[in-house]
PDB file of N, CA and C in Angstrom:
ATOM      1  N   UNK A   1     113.535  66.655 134.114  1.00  0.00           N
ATOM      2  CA  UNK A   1     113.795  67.637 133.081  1.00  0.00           C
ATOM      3  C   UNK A   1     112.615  68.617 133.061  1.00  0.00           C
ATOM      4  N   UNK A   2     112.908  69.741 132.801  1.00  0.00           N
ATOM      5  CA  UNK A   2     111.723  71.403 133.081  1.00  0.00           C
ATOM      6  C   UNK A   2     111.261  71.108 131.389  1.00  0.00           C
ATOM      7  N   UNK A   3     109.880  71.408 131.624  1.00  0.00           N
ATOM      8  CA  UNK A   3     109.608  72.202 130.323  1.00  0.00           C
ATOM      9  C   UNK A   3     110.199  72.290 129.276  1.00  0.00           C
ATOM     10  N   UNK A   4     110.750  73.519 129.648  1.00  0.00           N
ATOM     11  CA  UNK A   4     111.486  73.860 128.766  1.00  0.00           C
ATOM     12  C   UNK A   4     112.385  73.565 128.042  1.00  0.00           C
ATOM     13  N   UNK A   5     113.267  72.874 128.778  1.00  0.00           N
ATOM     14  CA  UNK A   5     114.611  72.209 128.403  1.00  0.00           C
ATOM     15  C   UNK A   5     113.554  71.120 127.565  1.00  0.00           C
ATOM     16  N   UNK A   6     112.918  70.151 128.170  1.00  0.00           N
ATOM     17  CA  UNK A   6     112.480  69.054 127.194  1.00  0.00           C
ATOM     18  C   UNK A   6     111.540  69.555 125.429  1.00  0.00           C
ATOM     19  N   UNK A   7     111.016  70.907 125.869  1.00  0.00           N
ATOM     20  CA  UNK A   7     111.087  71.677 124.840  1.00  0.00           C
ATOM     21  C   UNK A   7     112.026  71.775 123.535  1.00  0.00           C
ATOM     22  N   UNK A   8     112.895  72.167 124.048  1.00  0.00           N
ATOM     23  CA  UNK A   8     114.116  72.734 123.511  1.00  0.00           C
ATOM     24  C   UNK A   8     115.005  71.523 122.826  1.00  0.00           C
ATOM     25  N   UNK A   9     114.761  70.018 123.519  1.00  0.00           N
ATOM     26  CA  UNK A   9     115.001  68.802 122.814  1.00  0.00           C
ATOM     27  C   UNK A   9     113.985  68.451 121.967  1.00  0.00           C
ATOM     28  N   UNK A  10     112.915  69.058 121.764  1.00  0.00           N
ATOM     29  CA  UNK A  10     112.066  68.345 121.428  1.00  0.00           C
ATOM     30  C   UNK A  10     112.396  69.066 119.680  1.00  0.00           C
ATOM     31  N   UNK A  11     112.689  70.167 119.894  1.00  0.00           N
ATOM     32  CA  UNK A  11     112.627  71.288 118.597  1.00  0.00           C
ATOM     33  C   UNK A  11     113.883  71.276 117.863  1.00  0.00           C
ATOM     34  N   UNK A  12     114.862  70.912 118.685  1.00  0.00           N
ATOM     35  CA  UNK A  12     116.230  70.119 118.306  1.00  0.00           C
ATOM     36  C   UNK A  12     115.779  69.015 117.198  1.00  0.00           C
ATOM     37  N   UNK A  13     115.124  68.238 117.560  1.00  0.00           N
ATOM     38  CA  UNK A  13     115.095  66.838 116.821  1.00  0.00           C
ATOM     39  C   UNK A  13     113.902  66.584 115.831  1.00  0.00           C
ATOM     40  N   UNK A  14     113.232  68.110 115.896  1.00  0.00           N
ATOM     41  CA  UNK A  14     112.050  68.201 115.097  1.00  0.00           C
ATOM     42  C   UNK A  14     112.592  68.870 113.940  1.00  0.00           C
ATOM     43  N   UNK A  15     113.947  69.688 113.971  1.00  0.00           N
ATOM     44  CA  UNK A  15     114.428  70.717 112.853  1.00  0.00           C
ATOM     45  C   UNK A  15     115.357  69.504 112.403  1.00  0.00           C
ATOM     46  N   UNK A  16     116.319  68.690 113.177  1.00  0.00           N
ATOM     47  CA  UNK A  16     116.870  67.724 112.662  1.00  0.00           C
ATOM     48  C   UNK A  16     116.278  66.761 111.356  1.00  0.00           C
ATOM     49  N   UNK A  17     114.763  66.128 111.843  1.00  0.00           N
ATOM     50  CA  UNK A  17     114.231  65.924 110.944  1.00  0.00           C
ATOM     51  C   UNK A  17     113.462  66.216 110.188  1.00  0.00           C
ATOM     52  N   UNK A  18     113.265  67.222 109.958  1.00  0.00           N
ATOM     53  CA  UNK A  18     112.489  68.210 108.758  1.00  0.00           C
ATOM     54  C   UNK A  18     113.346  68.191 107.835  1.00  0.00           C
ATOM     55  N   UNK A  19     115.215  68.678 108.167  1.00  0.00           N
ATOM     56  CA  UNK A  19     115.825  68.859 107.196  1.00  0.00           C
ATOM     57  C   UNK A  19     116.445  67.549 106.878  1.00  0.00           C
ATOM     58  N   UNK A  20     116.422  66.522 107.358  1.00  0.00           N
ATOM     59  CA  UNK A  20     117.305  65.260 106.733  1.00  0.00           C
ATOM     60  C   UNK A  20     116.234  64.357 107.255  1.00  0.00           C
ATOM     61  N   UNK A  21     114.966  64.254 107.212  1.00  0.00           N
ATOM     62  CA  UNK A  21     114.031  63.451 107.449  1.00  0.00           C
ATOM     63  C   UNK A  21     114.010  62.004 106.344  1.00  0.00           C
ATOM     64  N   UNK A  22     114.275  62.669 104.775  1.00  0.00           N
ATOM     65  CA  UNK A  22     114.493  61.498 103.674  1.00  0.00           C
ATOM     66  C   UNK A  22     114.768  60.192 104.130  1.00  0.00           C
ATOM     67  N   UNK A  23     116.355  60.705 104.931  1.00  0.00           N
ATOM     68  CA  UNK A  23     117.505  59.679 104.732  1.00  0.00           C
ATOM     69  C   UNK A  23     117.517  58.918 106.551  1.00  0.00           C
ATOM     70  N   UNK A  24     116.258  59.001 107.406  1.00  0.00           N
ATOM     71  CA  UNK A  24     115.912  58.745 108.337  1.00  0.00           C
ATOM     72  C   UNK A  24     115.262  57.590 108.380  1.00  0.00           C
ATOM     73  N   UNK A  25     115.202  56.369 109.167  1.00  0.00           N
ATOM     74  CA  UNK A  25     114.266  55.502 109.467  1.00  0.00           C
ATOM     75  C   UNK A  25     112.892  55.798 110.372  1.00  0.00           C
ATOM     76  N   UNK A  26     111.637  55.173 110.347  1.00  0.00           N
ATOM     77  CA  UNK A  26     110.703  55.299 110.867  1.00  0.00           C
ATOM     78  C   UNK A  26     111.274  55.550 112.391  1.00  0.00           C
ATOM     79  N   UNK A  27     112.277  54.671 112.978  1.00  0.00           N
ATOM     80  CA  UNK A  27     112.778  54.540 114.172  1.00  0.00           C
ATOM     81  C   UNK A  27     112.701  56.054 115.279  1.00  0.00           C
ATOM     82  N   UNK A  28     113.537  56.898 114.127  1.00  0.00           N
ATOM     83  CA  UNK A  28     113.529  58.236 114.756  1.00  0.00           C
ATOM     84  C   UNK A  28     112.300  59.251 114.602  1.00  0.00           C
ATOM     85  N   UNK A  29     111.236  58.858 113.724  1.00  0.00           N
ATOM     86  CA  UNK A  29     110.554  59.318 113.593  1.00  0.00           C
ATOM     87  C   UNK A  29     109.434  59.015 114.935  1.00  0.00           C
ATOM     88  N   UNK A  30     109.629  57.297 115.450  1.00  0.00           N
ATOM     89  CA  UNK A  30     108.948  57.294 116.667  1.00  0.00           C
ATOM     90  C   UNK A  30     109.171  57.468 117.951  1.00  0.00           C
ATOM     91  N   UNK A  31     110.801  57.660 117.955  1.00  0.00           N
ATOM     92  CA  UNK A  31     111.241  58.581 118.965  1.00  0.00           C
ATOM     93  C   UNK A  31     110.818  60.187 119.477  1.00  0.00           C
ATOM     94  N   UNK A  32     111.088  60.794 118.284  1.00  0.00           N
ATOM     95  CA  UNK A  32     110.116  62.321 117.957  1.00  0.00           C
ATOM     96  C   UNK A  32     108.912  61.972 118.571  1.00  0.00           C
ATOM     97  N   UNK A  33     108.037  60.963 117.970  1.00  0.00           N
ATOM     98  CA  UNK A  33     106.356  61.384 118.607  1.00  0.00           C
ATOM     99  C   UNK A  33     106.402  60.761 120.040  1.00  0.00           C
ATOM    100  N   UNK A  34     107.513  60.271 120.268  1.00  0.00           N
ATOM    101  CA  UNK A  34     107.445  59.769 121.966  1.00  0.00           C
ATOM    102  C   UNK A  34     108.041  60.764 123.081  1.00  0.00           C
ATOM    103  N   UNK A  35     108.720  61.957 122.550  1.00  0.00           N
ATOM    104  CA  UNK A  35     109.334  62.959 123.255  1.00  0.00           C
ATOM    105  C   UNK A  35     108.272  63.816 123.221  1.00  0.00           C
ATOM    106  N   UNK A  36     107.546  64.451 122.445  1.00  0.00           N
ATOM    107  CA  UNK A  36     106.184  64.758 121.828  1.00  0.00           C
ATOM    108  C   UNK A  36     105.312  64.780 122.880  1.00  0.00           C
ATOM    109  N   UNK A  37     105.167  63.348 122.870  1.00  0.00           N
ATOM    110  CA  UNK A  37     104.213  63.350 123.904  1.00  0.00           C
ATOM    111  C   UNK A  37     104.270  63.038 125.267  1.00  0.00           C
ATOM    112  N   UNK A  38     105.220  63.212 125.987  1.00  0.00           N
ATOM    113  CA  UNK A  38     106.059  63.219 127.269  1.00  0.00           C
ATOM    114  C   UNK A  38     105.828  64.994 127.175  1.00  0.00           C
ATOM    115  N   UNK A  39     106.199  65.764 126.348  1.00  0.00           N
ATOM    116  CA  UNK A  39     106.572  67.388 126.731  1.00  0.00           C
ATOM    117  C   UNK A  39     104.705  66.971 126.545  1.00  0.00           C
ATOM    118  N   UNK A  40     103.712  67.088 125.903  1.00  0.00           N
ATOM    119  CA  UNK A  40     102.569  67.534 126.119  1.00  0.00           C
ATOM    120  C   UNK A  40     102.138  66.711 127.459  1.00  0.00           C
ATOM    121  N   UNK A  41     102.397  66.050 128.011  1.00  0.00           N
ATOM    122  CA  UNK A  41     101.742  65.249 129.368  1.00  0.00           C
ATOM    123  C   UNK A  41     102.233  66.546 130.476  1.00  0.00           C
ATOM    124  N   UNK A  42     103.699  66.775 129.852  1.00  0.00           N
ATOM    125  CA  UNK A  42     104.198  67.488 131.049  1.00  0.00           C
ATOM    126  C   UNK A  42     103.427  68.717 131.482  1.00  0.00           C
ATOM    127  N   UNK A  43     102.926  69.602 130.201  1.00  0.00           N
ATOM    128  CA  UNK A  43     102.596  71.020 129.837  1.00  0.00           C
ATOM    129  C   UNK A  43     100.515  70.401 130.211  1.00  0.00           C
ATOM    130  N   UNK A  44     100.313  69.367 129.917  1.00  0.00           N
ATOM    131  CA  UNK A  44      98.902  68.733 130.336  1.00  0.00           C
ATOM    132  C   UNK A  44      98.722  68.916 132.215  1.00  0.00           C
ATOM    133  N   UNK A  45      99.649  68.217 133.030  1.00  0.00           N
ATOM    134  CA  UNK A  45      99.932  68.315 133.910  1.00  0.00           C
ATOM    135  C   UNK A  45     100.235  69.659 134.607  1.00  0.00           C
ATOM    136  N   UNK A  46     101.088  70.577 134.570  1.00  0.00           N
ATOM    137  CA  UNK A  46     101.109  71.876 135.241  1.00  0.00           C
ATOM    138  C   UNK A  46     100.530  73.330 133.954  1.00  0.00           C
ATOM    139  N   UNK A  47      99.757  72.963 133.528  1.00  0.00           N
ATOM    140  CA  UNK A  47      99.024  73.701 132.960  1.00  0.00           C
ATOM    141  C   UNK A  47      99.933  75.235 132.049  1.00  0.00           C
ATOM    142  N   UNK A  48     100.002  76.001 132.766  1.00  0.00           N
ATOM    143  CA  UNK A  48     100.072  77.174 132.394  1.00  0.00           C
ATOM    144  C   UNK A  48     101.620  77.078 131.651  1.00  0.00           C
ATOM    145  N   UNK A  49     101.596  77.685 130.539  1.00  0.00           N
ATOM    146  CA  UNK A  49     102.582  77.886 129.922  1.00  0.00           C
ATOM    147  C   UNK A  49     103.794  79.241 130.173  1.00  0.00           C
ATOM    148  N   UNK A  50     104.957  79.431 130.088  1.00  0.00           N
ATOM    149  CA  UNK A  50     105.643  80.637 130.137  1.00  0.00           C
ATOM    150  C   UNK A  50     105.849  81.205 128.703  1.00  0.00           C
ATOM    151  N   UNK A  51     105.850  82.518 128.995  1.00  0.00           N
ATOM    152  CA  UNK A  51     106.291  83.014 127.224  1.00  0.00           C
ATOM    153  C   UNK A  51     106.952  82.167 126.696  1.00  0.00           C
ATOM    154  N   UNK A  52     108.374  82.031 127.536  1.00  0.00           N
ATOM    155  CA  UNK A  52     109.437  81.175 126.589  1.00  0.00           C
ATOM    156  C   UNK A  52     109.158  80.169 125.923  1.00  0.00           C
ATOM    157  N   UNK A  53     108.167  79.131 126.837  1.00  0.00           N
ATOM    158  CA  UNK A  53     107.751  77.773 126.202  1.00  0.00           C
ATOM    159  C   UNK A  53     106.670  78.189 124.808  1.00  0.00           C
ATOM    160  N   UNK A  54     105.747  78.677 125.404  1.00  0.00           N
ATOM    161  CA  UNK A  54     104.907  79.576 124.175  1.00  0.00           C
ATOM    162  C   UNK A  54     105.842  79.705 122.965  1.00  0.00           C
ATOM    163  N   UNK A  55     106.716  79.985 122.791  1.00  0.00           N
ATOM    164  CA  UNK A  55     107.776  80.349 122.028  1.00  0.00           C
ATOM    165  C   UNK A  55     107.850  79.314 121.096  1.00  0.00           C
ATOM    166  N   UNK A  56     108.732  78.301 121.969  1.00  0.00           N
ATOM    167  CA  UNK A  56     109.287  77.482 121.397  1.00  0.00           C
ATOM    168  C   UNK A  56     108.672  76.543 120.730  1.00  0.00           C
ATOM    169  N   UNK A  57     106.854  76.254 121.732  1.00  0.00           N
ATOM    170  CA  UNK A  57     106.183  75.289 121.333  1.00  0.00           C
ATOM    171  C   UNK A  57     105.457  76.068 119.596  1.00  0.00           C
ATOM    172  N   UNK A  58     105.449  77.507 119.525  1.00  0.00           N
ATOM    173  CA  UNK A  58     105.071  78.202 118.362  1.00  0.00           C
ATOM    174  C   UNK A  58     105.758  77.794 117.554  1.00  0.00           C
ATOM    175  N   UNK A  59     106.912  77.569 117.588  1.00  0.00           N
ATOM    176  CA  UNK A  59     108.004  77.259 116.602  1.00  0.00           C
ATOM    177  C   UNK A  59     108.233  75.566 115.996  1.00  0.00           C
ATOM    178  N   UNK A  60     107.457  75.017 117.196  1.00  0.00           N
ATOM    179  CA  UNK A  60     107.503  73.595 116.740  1.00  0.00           C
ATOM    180  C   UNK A  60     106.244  73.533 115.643  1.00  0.00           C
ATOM    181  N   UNK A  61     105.250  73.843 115.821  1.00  0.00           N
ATOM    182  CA  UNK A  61     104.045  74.241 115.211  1.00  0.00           C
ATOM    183  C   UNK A  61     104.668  74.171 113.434  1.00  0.00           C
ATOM    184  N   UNK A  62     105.834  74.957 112.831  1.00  0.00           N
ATOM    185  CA  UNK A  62     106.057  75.376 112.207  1.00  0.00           C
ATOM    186  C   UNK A  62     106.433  74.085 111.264  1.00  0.00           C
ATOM    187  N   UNK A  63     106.693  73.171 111.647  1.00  0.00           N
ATOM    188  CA  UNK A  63     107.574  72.307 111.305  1.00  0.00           C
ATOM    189  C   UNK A  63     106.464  70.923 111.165  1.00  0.00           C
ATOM    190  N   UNK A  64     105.380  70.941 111.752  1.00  0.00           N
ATOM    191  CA  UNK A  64     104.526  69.888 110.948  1.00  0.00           C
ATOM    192  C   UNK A  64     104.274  69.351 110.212  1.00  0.00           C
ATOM    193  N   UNK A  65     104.102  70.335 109.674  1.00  0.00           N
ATOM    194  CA  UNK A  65     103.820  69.698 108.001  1.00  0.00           C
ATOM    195  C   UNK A  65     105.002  69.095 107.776  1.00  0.00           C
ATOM    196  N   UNK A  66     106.262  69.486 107.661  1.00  0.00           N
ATOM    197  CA  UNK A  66     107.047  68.510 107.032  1.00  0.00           C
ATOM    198  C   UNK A  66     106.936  67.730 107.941  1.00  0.00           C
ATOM    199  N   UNK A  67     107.100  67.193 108.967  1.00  0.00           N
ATOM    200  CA  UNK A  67     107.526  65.915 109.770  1.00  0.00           C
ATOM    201  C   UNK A  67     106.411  65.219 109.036  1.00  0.00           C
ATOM    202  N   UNK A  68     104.912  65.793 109.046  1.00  0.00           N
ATOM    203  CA  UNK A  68     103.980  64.850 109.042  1.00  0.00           C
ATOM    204  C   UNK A  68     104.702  64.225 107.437  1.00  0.00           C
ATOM    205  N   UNK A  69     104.415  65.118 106.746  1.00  0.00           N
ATOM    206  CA  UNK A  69     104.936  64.649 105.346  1.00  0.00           C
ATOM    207  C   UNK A  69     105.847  63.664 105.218  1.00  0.00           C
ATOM    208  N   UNK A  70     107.007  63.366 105.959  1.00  0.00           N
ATOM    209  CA  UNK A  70     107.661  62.503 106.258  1.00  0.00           C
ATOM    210  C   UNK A  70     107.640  61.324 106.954  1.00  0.00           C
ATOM    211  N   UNK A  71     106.545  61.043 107.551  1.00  0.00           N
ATOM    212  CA  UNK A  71     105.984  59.909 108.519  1.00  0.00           C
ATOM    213  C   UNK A  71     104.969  59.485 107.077  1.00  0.00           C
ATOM    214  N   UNK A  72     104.134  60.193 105.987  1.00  0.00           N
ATOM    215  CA  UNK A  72     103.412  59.861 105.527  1.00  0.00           C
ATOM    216  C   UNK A  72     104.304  58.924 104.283  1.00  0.00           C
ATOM    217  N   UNK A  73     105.311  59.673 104.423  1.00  0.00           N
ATOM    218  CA  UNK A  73     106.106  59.038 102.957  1.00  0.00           C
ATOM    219  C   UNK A  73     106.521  57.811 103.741  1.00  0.00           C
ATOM    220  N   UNK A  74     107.144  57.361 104.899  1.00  0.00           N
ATOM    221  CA  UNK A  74     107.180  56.436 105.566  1.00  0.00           C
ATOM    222  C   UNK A  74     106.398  55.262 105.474  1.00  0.00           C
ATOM    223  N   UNK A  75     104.723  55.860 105.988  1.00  0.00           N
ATOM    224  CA  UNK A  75     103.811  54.735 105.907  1.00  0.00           C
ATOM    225  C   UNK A  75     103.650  54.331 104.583  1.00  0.00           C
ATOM    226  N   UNK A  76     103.598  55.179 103.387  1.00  0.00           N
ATOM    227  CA  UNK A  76     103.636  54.557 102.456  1.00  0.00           C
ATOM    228  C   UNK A  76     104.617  53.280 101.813  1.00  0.00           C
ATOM    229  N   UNK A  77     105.958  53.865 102.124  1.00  0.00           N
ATOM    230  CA  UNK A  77     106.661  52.637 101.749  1.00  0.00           C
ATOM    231  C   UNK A  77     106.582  51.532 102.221  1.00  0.00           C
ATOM    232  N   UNK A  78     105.771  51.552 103.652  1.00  0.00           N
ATOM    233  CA  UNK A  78     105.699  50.190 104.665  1.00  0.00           C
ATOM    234  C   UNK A  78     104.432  49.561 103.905  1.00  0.00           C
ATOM    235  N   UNK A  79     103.527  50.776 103.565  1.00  0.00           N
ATOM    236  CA  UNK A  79     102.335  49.894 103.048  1.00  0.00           C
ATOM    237  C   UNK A  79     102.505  49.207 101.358  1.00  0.00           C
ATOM    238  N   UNK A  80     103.722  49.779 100.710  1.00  0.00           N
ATOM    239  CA  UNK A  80     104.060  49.638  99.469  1.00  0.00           C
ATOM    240  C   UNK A  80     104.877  47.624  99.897  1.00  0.00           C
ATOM    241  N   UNK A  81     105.398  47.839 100.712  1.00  0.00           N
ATOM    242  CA  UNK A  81     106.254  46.680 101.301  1.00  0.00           C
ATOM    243  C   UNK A  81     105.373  46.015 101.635  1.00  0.00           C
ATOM    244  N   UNK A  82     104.133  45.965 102.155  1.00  0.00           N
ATOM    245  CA  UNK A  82     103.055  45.094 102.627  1.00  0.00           C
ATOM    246  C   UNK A  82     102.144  44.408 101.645  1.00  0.00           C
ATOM    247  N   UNK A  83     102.201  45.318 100.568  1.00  0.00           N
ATOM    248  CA  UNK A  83     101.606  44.926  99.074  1.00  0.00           C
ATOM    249  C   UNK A  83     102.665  43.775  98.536  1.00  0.00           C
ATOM    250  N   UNK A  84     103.853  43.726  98.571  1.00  0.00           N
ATOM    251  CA  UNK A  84     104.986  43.088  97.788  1.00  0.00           C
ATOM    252  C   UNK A  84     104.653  42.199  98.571  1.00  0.00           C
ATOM    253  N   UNK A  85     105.291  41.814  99.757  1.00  0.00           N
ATOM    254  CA  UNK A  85     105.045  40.695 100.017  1.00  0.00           C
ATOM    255  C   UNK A  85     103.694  39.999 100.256  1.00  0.00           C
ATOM    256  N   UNK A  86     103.001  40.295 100.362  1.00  0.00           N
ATOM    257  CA  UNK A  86     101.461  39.735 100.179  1.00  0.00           C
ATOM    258  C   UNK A  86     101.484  39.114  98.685  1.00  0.00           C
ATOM    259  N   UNK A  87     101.996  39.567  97.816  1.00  0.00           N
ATOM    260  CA  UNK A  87     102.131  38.876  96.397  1.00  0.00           C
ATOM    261  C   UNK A  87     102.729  37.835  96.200  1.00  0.00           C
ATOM    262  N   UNK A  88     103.878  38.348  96.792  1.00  0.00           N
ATOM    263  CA  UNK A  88     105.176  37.187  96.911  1.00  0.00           C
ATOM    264  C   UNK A  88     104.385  35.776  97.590  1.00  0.00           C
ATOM    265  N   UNK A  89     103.603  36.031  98.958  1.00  0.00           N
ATOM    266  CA  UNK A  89     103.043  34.363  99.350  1.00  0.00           C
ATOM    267  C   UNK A  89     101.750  34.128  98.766  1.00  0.00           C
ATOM    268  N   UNK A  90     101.005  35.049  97.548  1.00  0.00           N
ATOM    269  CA  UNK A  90     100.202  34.065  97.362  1.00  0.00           C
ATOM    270  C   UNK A  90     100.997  33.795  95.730  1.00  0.00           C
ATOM    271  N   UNK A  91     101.919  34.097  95.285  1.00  0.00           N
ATOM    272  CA  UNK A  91     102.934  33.460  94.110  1.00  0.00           C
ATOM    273  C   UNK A  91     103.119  32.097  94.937  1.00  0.00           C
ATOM    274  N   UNK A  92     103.631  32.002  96.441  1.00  0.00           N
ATOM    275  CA  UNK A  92     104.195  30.825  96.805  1.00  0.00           C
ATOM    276  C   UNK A  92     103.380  29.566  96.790  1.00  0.00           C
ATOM    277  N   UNK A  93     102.194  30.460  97.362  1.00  0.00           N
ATOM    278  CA  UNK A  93     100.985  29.434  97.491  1.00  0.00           C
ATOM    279  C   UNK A  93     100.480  29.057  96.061  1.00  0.00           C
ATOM    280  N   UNK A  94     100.081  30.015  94.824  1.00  0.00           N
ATOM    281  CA  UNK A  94      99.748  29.314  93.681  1.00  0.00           C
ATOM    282  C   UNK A  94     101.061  28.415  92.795  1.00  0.00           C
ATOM    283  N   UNK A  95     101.974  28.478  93.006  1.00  0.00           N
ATOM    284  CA  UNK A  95     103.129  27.863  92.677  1.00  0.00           C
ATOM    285  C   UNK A  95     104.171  26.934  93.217  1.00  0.00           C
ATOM    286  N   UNK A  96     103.725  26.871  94.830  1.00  0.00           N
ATOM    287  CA  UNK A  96     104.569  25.635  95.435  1.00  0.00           C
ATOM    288  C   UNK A  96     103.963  24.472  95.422  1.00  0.00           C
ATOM    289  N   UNK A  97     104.331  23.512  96.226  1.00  0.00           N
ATOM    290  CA  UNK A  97     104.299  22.113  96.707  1.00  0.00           C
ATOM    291  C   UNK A  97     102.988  22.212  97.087  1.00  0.00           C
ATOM    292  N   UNK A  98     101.850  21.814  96.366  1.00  0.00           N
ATOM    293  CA  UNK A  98     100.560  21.540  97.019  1.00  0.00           C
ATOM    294  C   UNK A  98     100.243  20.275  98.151  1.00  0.00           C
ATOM    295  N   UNK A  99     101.324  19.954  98.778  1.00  0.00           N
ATOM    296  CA  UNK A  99     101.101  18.375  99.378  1.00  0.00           C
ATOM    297  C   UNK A  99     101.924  17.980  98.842  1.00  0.00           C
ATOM    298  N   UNK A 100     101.491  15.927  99.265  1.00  0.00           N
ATOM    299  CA  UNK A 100     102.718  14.873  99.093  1.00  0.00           C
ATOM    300  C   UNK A 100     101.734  14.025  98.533  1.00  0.00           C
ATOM    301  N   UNK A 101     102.286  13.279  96.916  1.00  0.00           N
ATOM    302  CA  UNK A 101     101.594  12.641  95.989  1.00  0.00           C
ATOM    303  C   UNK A 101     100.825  11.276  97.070  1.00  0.00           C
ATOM    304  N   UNK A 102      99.771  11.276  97.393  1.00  0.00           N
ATOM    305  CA  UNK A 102      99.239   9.326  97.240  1.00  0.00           C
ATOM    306  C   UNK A 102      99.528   8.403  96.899  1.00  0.00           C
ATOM    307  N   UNK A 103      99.753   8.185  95.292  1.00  0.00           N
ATOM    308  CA  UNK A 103     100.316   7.629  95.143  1.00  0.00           C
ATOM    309  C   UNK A 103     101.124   7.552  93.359  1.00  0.00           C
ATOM    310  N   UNK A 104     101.480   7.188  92.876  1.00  0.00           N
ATOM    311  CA  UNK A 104     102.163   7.330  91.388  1.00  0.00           C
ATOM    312  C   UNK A 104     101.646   5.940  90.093  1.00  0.00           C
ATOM    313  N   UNK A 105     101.544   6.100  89.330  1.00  0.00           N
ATOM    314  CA  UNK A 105     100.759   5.279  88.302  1.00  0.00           C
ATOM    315  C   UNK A 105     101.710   5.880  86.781  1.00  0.00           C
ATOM    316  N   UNK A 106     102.373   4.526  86.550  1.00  0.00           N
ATOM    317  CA  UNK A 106     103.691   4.490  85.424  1.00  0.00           C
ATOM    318  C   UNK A 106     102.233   3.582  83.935  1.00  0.00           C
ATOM    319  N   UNK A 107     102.447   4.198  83.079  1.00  0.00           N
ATOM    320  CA  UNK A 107     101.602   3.537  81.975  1.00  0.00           C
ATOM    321  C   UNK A 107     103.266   2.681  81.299  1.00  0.00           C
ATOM    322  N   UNK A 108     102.592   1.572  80.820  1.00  0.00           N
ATOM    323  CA  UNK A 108     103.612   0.681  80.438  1.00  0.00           C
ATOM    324  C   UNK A 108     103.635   0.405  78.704  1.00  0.00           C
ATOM    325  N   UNK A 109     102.654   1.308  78.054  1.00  0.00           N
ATOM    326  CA  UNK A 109     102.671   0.496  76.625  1.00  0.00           C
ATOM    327  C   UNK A 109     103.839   1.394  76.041  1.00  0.00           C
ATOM    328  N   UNK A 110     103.617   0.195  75.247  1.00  0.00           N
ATOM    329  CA  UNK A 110     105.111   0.214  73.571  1.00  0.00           C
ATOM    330  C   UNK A 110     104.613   1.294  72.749  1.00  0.00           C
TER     331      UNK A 110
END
């Protein structure tokens, strides 16, 4: 795949998720930074850019901030989810089965 064309997917799926990024999983969000960085290896590799790509890569530029904004709201909920359950096992641990009794001692008076 040229440049460009992988360009041109890349800005596809960067406007895709800018505008419906909300209702997206992290999933596609690490697809994006893996196409990302395949087009910059490519443009790393034969150096010189054409207007057109210039273009397009200007236009991706545009759209950062929200993606980032959206990867950030991401990590947060993962790190919000990492807090919950971290609670949840030490609830388990101060509240479960500490072990198996030794032994049992019945008092017998009237």
């Amino acid at each position: 795949m040229d440049k460009l064309t992988q360009a041109q997917r890349v800005l596809a799926e960067t406007k895709y998720l800018s505008e419906l990024g909300d209702s997206e999983d992290y999933e596609r969000f690490e697809s994006l930074v893996e196409l990302r960085q395949s087009l910059v290896d490519q443009i790393d590799a034969e150096g010189e850019l054409s207007p057109e790509l210039k273009k397009v890569v200007q236009e991706l530029f545009q759209y950062d901030t929200i993606i980032l904004g959206h990867m950030q709201r991401i990590k947060n909920e993962a790190a919000e989810a990492l807090i919950r359950l971290n609670g949840y096992k030490k609830q388990i641990h101060a509240y479960g089965n500490q072990g198996h009794l030794d032994g049992l001692m019945f008092d017998r008076r009237n």
